[in-house]
N, C-alpha and C. Protein backbone atom coordinates (compact mmCIF):
# COMPACT_ATOMS: atom_id res chain seq x y z
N UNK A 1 97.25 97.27 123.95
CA UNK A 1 96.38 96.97 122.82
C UNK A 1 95.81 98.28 122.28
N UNK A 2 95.93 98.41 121.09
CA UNK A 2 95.61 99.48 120.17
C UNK A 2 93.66 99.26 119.71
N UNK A 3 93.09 100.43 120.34
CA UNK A 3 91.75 99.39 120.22
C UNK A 3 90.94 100.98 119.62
N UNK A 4 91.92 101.91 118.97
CA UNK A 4 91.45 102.92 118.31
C UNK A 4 90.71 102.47 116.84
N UNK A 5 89.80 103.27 116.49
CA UNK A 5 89.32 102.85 115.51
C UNK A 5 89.11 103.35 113.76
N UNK A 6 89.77 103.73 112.81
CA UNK A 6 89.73 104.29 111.93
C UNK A 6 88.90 103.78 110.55
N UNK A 7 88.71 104.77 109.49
CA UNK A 7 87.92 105.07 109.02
C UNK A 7 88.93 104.53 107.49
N UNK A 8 88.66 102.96 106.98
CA UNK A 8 89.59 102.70 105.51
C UNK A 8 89.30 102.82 104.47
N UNK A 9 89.75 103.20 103.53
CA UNK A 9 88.68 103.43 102.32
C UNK A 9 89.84 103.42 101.15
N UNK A 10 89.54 101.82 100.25
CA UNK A 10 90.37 101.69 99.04
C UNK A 10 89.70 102.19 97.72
N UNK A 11 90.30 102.99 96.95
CA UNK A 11 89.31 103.86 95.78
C UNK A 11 90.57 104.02 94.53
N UNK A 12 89.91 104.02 93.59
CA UNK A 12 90.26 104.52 92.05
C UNK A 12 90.96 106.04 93.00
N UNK A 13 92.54 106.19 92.15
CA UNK A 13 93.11 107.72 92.33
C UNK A 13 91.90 108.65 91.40
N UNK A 14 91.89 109.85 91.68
CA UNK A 14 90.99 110.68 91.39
C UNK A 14 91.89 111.90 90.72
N UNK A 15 91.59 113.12 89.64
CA UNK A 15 92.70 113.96 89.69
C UNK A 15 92.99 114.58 90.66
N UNK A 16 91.90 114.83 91.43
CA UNK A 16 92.25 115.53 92.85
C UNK A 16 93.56 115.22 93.39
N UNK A 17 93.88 113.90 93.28
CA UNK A 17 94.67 112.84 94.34
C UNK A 17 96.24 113.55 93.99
N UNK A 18 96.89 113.85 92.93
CA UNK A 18 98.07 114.33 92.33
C UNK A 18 98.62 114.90 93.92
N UNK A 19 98.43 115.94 94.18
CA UNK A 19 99.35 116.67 95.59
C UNK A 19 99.66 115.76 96.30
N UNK A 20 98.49 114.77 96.65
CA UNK A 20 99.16 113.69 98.30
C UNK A 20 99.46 112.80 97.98
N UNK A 21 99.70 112.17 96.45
CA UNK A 21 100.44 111.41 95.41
C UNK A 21 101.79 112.00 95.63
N UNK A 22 101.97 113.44 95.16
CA UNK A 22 103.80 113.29 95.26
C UNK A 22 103.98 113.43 96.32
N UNK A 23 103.09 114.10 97.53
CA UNK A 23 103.61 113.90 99.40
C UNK A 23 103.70 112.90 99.27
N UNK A 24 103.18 111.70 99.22
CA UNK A 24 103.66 110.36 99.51
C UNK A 24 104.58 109.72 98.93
N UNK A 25 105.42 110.47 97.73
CA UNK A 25 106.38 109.88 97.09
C UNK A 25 107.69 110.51 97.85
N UNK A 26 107.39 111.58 98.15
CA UNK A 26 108.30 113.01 98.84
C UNK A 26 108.58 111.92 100.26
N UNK A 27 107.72 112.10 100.66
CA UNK A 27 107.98 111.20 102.30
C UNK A 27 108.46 109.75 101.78
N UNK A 28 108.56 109.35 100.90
CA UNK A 28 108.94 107.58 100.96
C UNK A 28 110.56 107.39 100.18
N UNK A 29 110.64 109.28 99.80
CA UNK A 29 111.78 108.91 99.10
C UNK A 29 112.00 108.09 97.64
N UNK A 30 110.45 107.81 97.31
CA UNK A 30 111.06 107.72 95.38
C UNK A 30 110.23 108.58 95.00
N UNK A 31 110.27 107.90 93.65
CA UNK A 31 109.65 108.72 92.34
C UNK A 31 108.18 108.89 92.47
N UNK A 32 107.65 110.00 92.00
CA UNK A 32 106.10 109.34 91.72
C UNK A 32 105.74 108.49 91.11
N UNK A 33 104.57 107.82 91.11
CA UNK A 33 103.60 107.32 90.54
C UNK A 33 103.33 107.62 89.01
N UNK A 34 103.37 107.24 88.32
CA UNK A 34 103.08 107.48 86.64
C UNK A 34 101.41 107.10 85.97
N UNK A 35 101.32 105.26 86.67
CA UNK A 35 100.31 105.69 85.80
C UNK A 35 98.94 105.22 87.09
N UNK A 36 97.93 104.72 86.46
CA UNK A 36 97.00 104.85 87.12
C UNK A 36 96.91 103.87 88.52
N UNK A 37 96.22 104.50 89.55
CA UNK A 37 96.79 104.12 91.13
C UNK A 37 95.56 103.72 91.50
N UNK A 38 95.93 103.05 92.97
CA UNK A 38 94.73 102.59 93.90
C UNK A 38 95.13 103.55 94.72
N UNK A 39 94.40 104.12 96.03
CA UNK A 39 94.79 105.12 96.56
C UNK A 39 94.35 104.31 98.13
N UNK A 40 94.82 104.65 99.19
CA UNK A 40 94.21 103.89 100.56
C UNK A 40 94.38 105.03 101.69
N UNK A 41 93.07 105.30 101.99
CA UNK A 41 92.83 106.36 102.62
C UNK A 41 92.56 105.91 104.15
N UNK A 42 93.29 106.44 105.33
CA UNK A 42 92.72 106.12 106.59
C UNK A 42 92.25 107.52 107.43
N UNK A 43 91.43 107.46 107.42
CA UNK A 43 90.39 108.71 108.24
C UNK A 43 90.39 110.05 106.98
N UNK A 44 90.26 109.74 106.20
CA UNK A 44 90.00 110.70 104.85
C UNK A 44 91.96 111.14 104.20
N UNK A 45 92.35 110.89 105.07
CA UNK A 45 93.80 110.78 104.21
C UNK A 45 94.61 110.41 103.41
N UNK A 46 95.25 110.46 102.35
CA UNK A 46 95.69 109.53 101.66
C UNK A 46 97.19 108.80 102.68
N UNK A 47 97.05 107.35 102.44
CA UNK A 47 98.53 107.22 103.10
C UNK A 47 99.53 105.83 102.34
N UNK A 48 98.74 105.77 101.21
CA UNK A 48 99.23 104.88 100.48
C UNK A 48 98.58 104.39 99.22
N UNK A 49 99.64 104.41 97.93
CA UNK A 49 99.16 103.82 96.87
C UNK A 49 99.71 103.32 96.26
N UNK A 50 99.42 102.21 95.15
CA UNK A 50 99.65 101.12 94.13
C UNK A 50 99.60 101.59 92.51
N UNK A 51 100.62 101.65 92.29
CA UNK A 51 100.40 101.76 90.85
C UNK A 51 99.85 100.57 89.92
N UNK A 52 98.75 101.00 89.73
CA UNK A 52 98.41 99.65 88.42
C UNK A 52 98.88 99.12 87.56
N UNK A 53 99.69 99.73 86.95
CA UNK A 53 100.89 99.28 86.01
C UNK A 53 102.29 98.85 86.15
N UNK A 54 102.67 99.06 86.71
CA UNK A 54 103.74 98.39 87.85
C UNK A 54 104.26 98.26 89.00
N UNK A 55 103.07 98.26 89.86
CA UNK A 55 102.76 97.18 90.91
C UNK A 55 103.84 98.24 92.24
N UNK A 56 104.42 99.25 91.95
CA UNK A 56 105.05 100.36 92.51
C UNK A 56 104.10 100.42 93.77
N UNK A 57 104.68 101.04 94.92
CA UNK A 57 103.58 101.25 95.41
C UNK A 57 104.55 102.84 96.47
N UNK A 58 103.63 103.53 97.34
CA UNK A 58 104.14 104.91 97.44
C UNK A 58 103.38 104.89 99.17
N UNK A 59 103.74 104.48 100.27
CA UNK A 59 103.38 104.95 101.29
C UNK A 59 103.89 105.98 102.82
N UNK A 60 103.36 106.32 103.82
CA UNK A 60 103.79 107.00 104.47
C UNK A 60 104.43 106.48 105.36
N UNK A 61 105.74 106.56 105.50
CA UNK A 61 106.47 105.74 106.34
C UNK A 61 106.33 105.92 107.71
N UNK A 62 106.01 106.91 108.18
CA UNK A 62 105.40 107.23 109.36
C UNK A 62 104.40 107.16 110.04
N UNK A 63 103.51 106.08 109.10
CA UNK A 63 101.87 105.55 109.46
C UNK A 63 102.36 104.31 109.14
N UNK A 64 102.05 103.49 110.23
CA UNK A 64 101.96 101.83 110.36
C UNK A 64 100.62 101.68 108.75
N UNK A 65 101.52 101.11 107.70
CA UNK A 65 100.78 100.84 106.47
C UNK A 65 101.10 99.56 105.80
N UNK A 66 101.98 99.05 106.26
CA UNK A 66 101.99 97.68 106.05
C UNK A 66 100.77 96.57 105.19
N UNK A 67 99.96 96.76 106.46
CA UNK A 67 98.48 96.18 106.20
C UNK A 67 97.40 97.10 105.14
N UNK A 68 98.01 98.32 104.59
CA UNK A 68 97.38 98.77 104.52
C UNK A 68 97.79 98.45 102.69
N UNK A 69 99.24 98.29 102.39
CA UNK A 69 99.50 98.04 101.57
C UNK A 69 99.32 96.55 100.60
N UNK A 70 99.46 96.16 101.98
CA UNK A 70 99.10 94.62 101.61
C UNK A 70 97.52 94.42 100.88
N UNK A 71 96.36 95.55 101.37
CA UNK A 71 95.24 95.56 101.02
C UNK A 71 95.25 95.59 99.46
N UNK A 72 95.93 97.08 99.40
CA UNK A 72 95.81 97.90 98.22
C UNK A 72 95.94 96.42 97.27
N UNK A 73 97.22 95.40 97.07
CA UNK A 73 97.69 94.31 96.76
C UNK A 73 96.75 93.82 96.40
N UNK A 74 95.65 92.76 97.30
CA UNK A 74 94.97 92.24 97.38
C UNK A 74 93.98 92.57 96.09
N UNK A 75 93.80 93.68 96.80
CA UNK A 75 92.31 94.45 95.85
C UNK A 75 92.93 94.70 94.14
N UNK A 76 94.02 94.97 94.25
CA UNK A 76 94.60 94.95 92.44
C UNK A 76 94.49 93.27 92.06
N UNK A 77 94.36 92.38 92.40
CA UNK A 77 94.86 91.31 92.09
C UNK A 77 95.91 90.73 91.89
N UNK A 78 96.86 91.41 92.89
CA UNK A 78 98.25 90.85 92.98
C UNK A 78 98.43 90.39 94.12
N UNK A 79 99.85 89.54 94.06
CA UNK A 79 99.97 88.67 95.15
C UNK A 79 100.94 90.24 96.46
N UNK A 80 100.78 89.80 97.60
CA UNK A 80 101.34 90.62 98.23
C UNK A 80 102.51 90.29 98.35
N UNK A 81 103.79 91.38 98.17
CA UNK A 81 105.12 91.45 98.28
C UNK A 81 105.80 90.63 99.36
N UNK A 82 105.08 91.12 100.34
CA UNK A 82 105.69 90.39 101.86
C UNK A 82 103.76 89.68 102.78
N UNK A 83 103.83 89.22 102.16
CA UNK A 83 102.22 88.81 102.85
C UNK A 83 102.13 88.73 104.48
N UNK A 84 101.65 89.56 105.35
CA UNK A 84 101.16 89.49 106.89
C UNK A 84 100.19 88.42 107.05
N UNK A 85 100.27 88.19 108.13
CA UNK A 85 99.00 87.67 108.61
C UNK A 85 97.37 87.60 108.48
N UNK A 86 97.40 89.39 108.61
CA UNK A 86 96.41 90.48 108.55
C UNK A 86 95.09 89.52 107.27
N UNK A 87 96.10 89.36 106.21
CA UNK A 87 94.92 88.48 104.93
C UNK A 87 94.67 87.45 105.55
N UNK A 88 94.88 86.47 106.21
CA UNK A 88 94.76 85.02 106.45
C UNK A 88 93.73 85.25 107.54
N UNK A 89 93.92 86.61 108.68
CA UNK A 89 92.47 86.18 109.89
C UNK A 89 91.39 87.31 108.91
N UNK A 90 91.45 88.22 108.55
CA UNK A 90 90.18 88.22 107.28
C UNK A 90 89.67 87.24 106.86
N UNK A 91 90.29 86.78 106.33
CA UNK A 91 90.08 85.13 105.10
C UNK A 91 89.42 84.47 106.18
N UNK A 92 89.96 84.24 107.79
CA UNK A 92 89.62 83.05 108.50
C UNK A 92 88.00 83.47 109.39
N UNK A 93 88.22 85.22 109.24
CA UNK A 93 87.03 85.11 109.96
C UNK A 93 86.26 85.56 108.68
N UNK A 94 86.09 85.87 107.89
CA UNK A 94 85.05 85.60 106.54
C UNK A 94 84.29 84.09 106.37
N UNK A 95 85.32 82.83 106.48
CA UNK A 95 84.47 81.73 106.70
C UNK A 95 83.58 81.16 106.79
């Protein structure tokens, strides 16, 4: 059991964000990002983002982000691509 604890933080991309925008496109193997993003930071890092405009999304394949993507989803108001679990025991322990 993984019982480490990190630090999540979903935010508006910033201009700052551009460099670990194309690392994360660089590591995932597509294109960048064009237009405006959600960005999902774990312990001050960037390791995944959503394009607002078409629903693109850009993460580190080498960080378990799954859930992390699924967030980004959530929080745009879209439905998630492959939906986990992860939303449903949120949802169940929010209750």
């Amino acid at each position: 059991m993984n019982t480490q604890l990190h630090d999540l933080v979903l935010r508006a991309e910033r201009p700052t964000d551009e460099d670990a925008l194309r690392r994360l496109a660089a590591l995932d193997s597509v294109r960048p990002l064009r237009g405006h993003a959600l960005v999902a930071e774990v312990d001050g890092r960037a390791v995944a983002a959503l394009d607002l405009t078409d629903g693109r999304v850009v993460a580190d394949p080498f960080k378990h982000t799954a859930e992390v993507v699924e967030l980004l989803q959530v929080r745009a108001g879209r439905k998630p691509e492959r939906p986990h679990r992860f939303i449903d025991r949120l949802r169940t322990a929010a209750a």
